[in-house]
Protein backbone atom coordinates (compact mmCIF):
# COMPACT_ATOMS: atom_id res chain seq x y z
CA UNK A 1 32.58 0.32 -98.88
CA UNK A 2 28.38 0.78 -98.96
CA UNK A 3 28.41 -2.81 -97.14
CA UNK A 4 30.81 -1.64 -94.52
CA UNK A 5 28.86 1.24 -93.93
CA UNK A 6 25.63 -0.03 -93.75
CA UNK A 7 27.26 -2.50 -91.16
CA UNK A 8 28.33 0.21 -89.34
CA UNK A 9 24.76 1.36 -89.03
CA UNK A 10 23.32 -1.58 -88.20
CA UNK A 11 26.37 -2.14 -85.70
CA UNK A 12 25.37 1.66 -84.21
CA UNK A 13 21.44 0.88 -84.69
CA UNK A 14 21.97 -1.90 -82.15
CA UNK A 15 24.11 -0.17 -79.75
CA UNK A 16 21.48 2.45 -79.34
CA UNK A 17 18.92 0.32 -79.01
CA UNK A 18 20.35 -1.52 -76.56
CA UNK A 19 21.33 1.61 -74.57
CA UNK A 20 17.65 2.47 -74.80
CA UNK A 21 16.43 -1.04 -73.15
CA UNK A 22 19.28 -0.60 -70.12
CA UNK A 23 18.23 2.91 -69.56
CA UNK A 24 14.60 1.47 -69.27
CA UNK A 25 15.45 -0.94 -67.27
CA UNK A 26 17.20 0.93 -65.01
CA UNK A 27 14.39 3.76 -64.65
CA UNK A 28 11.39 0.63 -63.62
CA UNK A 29 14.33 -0.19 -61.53
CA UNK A 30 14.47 2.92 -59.91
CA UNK A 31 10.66 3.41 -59.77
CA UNK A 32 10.29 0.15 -57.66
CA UNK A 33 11.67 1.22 -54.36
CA UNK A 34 10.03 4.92 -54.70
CA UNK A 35 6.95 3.17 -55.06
CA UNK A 36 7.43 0.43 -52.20
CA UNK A 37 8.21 3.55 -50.06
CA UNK A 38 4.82 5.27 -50.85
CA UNK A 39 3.30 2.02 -50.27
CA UNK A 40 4.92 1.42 -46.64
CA UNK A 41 4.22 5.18 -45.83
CA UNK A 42 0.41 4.55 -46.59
CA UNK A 43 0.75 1.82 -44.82
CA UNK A 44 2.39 2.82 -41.90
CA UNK A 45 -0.54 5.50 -41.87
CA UNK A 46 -3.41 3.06 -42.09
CA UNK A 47 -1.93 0.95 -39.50
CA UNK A 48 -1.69 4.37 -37.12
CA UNK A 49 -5.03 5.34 -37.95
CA UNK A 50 -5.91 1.49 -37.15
CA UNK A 51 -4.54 2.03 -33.65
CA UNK A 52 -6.16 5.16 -32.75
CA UNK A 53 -9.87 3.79 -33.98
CA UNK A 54 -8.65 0.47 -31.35
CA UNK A 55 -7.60 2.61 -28.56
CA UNK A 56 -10.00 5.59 -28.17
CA UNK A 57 -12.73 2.69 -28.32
CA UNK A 58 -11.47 0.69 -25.77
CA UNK A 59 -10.99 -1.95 -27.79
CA UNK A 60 -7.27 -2.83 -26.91
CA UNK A 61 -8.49 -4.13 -23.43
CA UNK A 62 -9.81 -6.98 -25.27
CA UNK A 63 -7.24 -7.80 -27.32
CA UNK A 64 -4.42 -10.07 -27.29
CA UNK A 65 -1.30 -9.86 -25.12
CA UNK A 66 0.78 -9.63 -28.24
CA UNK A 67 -1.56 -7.91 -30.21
CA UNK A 68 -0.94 -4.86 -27.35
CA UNK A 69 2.45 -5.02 -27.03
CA UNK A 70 2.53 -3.87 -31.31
CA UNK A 71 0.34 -0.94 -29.99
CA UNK A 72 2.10 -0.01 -27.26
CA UNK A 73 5.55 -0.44 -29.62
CA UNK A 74 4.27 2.22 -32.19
CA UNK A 75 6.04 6.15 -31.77
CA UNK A 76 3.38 8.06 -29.58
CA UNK A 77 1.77 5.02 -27.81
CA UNK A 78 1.92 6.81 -24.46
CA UNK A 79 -0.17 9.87 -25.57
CA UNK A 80 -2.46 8.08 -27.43
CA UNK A 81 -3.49 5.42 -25.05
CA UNK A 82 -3.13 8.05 -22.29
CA UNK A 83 -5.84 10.43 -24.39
CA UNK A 84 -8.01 7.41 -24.81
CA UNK A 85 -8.36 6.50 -20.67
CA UNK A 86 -9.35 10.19 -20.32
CA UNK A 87 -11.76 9.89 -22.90
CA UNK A 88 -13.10 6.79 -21.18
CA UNK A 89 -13.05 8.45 -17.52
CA UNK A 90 -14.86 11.15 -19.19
CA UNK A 91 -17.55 9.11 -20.91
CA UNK A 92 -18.09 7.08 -17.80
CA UNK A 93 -18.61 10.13 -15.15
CA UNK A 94 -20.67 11.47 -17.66
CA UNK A 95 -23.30 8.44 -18.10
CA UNK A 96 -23.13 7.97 -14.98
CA UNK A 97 -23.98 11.84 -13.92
CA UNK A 98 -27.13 11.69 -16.42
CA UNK A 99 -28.44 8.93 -15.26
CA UNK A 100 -28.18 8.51 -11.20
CA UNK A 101 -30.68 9.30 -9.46
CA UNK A 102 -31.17 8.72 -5.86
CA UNK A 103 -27.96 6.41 -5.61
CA UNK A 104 -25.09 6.74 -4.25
CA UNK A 105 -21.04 7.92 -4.88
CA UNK A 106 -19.79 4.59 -4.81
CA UNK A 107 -21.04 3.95 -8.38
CA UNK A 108 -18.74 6.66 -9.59
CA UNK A 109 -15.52 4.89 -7.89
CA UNK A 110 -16.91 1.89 -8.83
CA UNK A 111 -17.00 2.81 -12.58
CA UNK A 112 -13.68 4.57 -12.36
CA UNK A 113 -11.81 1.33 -10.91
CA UNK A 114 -11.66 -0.28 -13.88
CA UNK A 115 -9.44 2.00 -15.63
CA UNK A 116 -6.63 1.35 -12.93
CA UNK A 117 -5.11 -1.62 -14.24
CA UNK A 118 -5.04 0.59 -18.10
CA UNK A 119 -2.96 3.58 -15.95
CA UNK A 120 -0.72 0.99 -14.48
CA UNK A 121 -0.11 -0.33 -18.02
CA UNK A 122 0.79 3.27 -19.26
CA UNK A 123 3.45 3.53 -16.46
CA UNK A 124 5.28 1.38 -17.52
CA UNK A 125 5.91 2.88 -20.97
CA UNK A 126 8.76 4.42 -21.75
CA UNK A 127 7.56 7.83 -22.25
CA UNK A 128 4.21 7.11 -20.14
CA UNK A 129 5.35 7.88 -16.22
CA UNK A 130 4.49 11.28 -16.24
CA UNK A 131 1.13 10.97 -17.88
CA UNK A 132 0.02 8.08 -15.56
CA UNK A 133 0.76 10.27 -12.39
CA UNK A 134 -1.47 12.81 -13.60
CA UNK A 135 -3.99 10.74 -15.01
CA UNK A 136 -4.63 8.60 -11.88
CA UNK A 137 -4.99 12.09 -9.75
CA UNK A 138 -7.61 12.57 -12.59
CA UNK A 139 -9.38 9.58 -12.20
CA UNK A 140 -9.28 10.08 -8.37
CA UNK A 141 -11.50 13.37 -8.92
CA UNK A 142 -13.76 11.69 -11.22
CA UNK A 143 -14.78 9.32 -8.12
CA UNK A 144 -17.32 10.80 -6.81
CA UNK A 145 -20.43 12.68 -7.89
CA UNK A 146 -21.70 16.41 -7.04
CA UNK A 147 -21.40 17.13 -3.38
CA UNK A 148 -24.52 18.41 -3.33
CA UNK A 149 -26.75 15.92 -5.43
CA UNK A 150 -25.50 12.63 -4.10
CA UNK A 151 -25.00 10.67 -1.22
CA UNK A 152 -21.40 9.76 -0.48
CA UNK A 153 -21.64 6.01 0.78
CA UNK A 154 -23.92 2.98 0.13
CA UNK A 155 -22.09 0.69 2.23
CA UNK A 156 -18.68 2.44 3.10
CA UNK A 157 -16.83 1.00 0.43
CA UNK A 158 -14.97 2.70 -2.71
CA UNK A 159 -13.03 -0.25 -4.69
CA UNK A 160 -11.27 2.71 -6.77
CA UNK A 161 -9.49 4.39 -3.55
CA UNK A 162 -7.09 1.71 -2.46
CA UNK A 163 -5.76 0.83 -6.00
CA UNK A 164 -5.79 4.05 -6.84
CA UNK A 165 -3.80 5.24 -3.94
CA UNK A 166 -1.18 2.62 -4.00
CA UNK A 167 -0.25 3.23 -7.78
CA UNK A 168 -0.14 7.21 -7.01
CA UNK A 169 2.20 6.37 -4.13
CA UNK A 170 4.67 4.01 -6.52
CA UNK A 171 4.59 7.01 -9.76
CA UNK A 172 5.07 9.25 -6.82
CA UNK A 173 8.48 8.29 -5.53
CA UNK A 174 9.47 6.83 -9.48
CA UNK A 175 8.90 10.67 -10.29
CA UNK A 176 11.13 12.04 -7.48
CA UNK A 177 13.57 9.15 -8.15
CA UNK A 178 13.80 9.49 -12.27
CA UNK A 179 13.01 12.79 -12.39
CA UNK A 180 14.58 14.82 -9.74
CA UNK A 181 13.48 18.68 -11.09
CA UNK A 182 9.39 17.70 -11.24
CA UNK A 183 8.03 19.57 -8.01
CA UNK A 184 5.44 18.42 -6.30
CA UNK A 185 4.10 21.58 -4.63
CA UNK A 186 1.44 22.45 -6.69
CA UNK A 187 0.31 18.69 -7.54
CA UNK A 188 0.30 18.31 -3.39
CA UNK A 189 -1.33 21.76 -2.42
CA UNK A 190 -4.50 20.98 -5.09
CA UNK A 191 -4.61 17.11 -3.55
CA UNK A 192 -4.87 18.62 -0.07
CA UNK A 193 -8.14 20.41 -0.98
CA UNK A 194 -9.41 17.03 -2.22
CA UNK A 195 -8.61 15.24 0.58
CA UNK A 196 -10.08 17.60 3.33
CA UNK A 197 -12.84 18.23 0.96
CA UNK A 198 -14.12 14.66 0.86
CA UNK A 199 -12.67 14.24 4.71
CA UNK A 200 -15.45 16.82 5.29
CA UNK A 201 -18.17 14.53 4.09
CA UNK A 202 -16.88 10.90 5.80
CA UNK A 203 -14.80 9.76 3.07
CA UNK A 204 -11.11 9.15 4.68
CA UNK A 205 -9.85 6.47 1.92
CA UNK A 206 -9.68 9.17 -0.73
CA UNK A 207 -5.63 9.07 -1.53
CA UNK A 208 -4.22 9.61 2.14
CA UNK A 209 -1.01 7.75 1.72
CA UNK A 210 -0.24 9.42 -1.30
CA UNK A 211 -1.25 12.82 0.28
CA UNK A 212 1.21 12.56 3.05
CA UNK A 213 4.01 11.33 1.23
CA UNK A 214 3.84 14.23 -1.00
CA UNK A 215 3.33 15.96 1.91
CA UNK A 216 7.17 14.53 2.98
CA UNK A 217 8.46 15.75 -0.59
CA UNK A 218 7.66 19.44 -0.31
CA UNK A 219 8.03 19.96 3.33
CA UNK A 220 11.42 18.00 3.80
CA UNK A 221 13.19 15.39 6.45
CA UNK A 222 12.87 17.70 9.12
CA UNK A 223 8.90 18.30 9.54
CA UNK A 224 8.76 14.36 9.33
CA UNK A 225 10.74 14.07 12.27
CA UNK A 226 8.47 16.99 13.81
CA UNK A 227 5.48 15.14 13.41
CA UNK A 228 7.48 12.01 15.58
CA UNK A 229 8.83 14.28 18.23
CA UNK A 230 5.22 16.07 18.69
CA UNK A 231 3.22 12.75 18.58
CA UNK A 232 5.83 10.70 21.49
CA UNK A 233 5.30 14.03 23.56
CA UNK A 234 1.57 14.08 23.17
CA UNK A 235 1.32 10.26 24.34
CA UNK A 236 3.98 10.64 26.78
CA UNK A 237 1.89 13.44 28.37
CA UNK A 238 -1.62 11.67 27.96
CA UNK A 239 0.39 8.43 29.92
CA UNK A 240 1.00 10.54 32.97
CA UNK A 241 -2.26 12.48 32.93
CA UNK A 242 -4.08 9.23 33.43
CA UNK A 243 -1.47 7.50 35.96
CA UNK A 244 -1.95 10.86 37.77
CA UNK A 245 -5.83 10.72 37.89
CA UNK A 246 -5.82 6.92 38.94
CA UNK A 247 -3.40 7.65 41.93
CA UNK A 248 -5.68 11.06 42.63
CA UNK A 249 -9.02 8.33 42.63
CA UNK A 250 -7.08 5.35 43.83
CA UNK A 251 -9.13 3.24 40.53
CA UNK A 252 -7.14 -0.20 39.94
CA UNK A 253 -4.30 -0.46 37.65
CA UNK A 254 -5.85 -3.04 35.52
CA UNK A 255 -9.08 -1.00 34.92
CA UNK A 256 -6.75 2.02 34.43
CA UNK A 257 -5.05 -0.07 31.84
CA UNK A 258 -8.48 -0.67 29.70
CA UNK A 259 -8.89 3.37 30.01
CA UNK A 260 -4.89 4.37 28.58
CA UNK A 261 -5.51 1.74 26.03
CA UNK A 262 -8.65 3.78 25.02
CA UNK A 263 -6.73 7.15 25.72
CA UNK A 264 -4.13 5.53 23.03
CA UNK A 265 -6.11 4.92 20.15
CA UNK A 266 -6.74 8.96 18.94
CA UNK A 267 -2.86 8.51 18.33
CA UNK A 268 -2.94 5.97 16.07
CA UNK A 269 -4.28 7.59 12.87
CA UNK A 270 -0.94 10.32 13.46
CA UNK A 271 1.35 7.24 13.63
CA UNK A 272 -0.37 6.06 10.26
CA UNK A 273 0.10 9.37 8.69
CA UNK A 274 3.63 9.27 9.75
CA UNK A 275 4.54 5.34 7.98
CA UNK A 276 3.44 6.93 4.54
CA UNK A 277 5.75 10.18 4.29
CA UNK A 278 9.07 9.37 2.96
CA UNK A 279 11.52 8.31 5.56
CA UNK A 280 8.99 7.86 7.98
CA UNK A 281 8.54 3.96 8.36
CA UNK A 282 11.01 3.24 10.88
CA UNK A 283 9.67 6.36 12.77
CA UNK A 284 6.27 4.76 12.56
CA UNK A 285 7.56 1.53 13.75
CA UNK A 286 9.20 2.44 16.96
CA UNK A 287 6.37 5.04 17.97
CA UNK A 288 3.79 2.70 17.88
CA UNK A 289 5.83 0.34 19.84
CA UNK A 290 6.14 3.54 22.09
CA UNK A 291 2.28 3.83 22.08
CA UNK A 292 1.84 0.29 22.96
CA UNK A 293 4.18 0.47 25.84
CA UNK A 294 2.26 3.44 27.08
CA UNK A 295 -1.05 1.49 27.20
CA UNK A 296 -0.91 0.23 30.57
CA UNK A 297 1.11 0.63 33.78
CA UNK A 298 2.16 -1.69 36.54
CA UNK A 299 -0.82 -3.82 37.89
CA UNK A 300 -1.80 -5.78 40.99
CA UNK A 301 -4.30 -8.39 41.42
CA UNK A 302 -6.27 -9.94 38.43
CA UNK A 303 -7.75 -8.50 35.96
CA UNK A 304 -11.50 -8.46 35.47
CA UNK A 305 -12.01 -7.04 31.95
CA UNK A 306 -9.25 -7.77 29.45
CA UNK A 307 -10.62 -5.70 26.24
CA UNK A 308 -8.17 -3.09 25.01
CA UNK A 309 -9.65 -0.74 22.40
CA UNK A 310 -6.12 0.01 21.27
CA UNK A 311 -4.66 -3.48 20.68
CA UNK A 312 -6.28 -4.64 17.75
CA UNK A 313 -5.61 -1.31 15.92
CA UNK A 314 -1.85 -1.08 17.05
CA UNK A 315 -1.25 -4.47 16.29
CA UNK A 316 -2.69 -4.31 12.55
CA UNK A 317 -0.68 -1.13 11.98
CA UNK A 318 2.49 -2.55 13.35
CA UNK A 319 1.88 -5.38 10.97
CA UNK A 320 1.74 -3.11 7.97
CA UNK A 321 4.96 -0.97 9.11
CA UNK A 322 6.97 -3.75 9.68
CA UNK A 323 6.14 -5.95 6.08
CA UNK A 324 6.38 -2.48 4.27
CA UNK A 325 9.84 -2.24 5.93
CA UNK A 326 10.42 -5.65 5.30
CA UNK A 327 9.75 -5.48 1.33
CA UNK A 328 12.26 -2.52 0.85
CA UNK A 329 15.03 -3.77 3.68
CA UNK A 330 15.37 -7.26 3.41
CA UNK A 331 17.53 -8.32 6.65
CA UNK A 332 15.66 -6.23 8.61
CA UNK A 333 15.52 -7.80 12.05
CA UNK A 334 14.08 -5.90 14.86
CA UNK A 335 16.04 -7.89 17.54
CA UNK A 336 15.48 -5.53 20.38
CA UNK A 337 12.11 -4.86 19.60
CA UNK A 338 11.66 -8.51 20.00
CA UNK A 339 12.74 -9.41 23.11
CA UNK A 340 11.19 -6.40 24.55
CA UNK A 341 7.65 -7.27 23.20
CA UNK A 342 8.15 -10.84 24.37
CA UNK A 343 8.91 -9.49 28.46
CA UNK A 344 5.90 -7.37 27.80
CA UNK A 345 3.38 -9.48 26.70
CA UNK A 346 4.41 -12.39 28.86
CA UNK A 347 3.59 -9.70 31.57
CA UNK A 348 0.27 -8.86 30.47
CA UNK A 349 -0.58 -12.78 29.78
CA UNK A 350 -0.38 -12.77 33.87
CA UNK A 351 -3.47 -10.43 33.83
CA UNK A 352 -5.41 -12.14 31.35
CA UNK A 353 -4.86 -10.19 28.29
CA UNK A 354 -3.51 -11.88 25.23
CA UNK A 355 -3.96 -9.48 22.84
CA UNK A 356 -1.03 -7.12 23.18
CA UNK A 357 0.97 -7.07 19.49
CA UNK A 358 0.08 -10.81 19.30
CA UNK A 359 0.31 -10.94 15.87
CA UNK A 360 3.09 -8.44 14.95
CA UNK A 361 5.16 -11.02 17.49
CA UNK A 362 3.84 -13.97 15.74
CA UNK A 363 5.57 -12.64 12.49
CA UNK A 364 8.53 -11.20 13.95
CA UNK A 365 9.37 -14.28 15.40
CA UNK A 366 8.94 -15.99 12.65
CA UNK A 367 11.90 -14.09 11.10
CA UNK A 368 14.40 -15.41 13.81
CA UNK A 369 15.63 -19.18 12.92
CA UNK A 370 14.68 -20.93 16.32
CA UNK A 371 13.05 -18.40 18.17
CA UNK A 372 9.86 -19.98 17.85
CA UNK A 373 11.43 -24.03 19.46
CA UNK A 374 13.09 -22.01 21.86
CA UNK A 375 10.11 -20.23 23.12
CA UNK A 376 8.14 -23.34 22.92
CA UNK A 377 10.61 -24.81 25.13
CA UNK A 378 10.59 -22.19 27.54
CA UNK A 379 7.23 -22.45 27.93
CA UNK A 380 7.13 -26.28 28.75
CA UNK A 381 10.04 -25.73 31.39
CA UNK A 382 7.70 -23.39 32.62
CA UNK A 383 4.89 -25.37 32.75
CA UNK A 384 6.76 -28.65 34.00
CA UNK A 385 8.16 -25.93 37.05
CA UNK A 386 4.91 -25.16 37.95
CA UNK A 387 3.50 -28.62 37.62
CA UNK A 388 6.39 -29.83 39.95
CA UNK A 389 5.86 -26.83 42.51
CA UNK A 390 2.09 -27.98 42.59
CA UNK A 391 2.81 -31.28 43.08
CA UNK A 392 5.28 -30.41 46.04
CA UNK A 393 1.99 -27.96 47.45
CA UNK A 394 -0.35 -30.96 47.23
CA UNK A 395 2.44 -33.21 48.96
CA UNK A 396 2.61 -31.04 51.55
CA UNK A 397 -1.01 -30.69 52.30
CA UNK A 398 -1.12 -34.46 52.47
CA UNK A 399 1.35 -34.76 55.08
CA UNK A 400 -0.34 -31.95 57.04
CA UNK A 401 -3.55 -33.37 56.58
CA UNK A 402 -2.24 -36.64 57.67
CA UNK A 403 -0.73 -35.08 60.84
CA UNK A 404 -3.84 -33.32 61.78
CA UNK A 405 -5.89 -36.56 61.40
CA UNK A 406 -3.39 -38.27 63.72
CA UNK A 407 -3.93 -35.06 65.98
CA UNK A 408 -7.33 -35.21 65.93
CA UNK A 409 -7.59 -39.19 66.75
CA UNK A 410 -5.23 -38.91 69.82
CA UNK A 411 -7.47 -36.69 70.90
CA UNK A 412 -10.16 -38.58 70.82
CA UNK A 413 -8.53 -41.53 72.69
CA UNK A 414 -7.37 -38.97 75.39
CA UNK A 415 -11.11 -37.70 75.76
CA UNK A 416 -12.40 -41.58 76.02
């Protein structure tokens, strides 16, 4: 009996013991994944913190493609790399403010320029729409120095406006498109004192597309097709006005026609004002075919000066309307327009002036399969007709010629 019951001890001893090691076991097992948790979370942290030292100093411009696209993956991206560019726009007005002196605007859009292509990035983000549209307005005000301590222009040129307009025009009508309730009023009312502000001092390149399509937003469908009805009125009036004051100083037609093209060319900045508000291309595209149409009148004789202040202007804005057309439509086909530019300018080319929409018709024509081999052939029937007429002419001068020599020599024998 004492041996059985000190087996039974030992039996228990080991039991508990062995209890003891599993419940050990078990508790370092359980300690392992709390501890790879705090490990990942201070991780995770560092890594955050890593970010934010990369970002506010500018750092992830210079860095790899993929080594951005882990930044711009980690939860809050967006604000943190849209804080950062409005550190940077901050930093650079600032040097630049403290140190100019005697120099010029420009270097403040220059400086501001490069941060485009960082606000364009942050667009794209999927929380980051909202905060580009209001940081590029920001940048835009950042542009240019005191009004009264600087000179606006160097040389006329501000490599910030452009981009900087064209972006604020594409998160413009993405924020009316994927967010319908954002209003625009207040964002358009405090860009309008911008723009007339710096319109004031010279500087018209200072977001005008995006003003006016704003503009469109807030004021609706209807004022857009105001501004087209008011404009086509205006030029329609201004075309009889001067067809009235030639007839009243009996001037001729083709010199009238140098004057209406002048006469036409205070339009065209309305008809550009009108292709940026929203609906407004097509608009734009048949007034300033309207305008064009309106820059001359029926003419006799030859012309003796064939400069036309408005052609050059017309056709480089028609360009514009049509490819901007073009990108968003893509069978658009302005048939009519056309063949009604190709009567007019083959008119014109009779008085010597060849620069009537020339390249708008180039293009369009260039959108029609065969237009251009028909029109080529055309114009060598045309040539071979007049070729042949002359030739008949010249035939027929021989012949009288000819018959006035044999005149002329009878004559002579008659007289001897």
């Amino acid at each position: 009996m004492p041996s059985v019951k000190r087996s039974n001890s030992a039996a228990n001893l080991g039991a508990v013991q062995n209890i003891r090691s599993k419940s050990v076991k078990l508790e370092q097992q359980e300690e392992v994944p709390v501890q790879v948790d705090d490990e990942l979370t201070q991780l995770k942290a560092q890594i955050a913190e890593l970010h934010g030292f990369i970002i506010k100093n500018g750092l992830n411009i210079k860095a790899t493609e993929s080594i951005r696209k882990q930044l711009e993956a980690y939860p809050g991206a967006e604000q943190r790399l849209d804080e950062a560019i409005r550190h940077w726009i901050q930093k650079a007005y600032k040097k630049l403010d403290q140190v100019l002196v005697n120099h010029y605007a420009d270097e403040f859009s220059k400086a501001m320029a490069v941060f485009i292509p960082e606000i364009q990035r942050l667009s794209e983000m999927p929380a980051g729409l909202e905060l580009a549209f209001h940081t590029i307005i920001d940048l835009g005000n950042h542009s240019y120095g005191s009004l009264s301590t600087y000179d606006w222009s160097a040389y006329g040129e501000r490599p910030s406006d452009g981009p900087a307009d064209a972006l604020l025009v594409k998160l413009s009508k993405r924020m009316k498109n994927e967010n319908p309730d954002f209003e625009f009023d207040e964002t358009q009312r405090l860009l309008k004192d911008e723009v007339d502000r710096l319109r004031s001092k010279g500087i018209e390149t200072f977001f005008p597309a995006s003003y006016e399509l704003m503009w469109s937003f807030v004021q609706g469908p209807e004022a857009v097709r105001s501004v087209y009805d008011a404009c086509k009125l205006e030029i329609t009036e201004t075309h009889e006005r001067c067809v009235k004051d030639m007839c009243a100083t009996k001037s001729r037609p083709y010199r009238h026609s140098c004057d209406l093209s002048s006469e036409m060319t205070k339009f065209i900045p309305t008809v550009q004002r009108l292709s940026n508000m929203e609906g407004g291309q097509h608009l734009a595209f048949d007034l300033i075919l309207y305008l064009g149409r309106q820059s001359y009148t029926e003419m006799a004789g030859r012309s003796s000066s064939t400069y036309r202040e408005s052609d050059q202007m017309a056709d480089k804005l028609l360009l514009e309307i049509a490819k901007a057309i073009k990108e968003n439509e893509e069978y658009f086909l302005p048939l009519d327009a056309i063949e009604r530019l190709k009567n007019e300018i083959e008119y014109l080319a009779e008085y010597k002036i060849t620069t009537y929409f020339s390249k708008s018709f180039a293009l369009f024509s260039s959108w029609v399969p065969n237009l251009a081999n028909e029109m080529a052939e055309d114009y060598m029937n045309e040539v071979k007709t007049k070729i042949q007429k002359a030739h008949k002419t010249q035939i027929m001068r021989l012949k009288v010629s000819k018959s006035d020599g044999m005149f002329q020599h009878r004559i002579g024998l008659a007289r001897r």
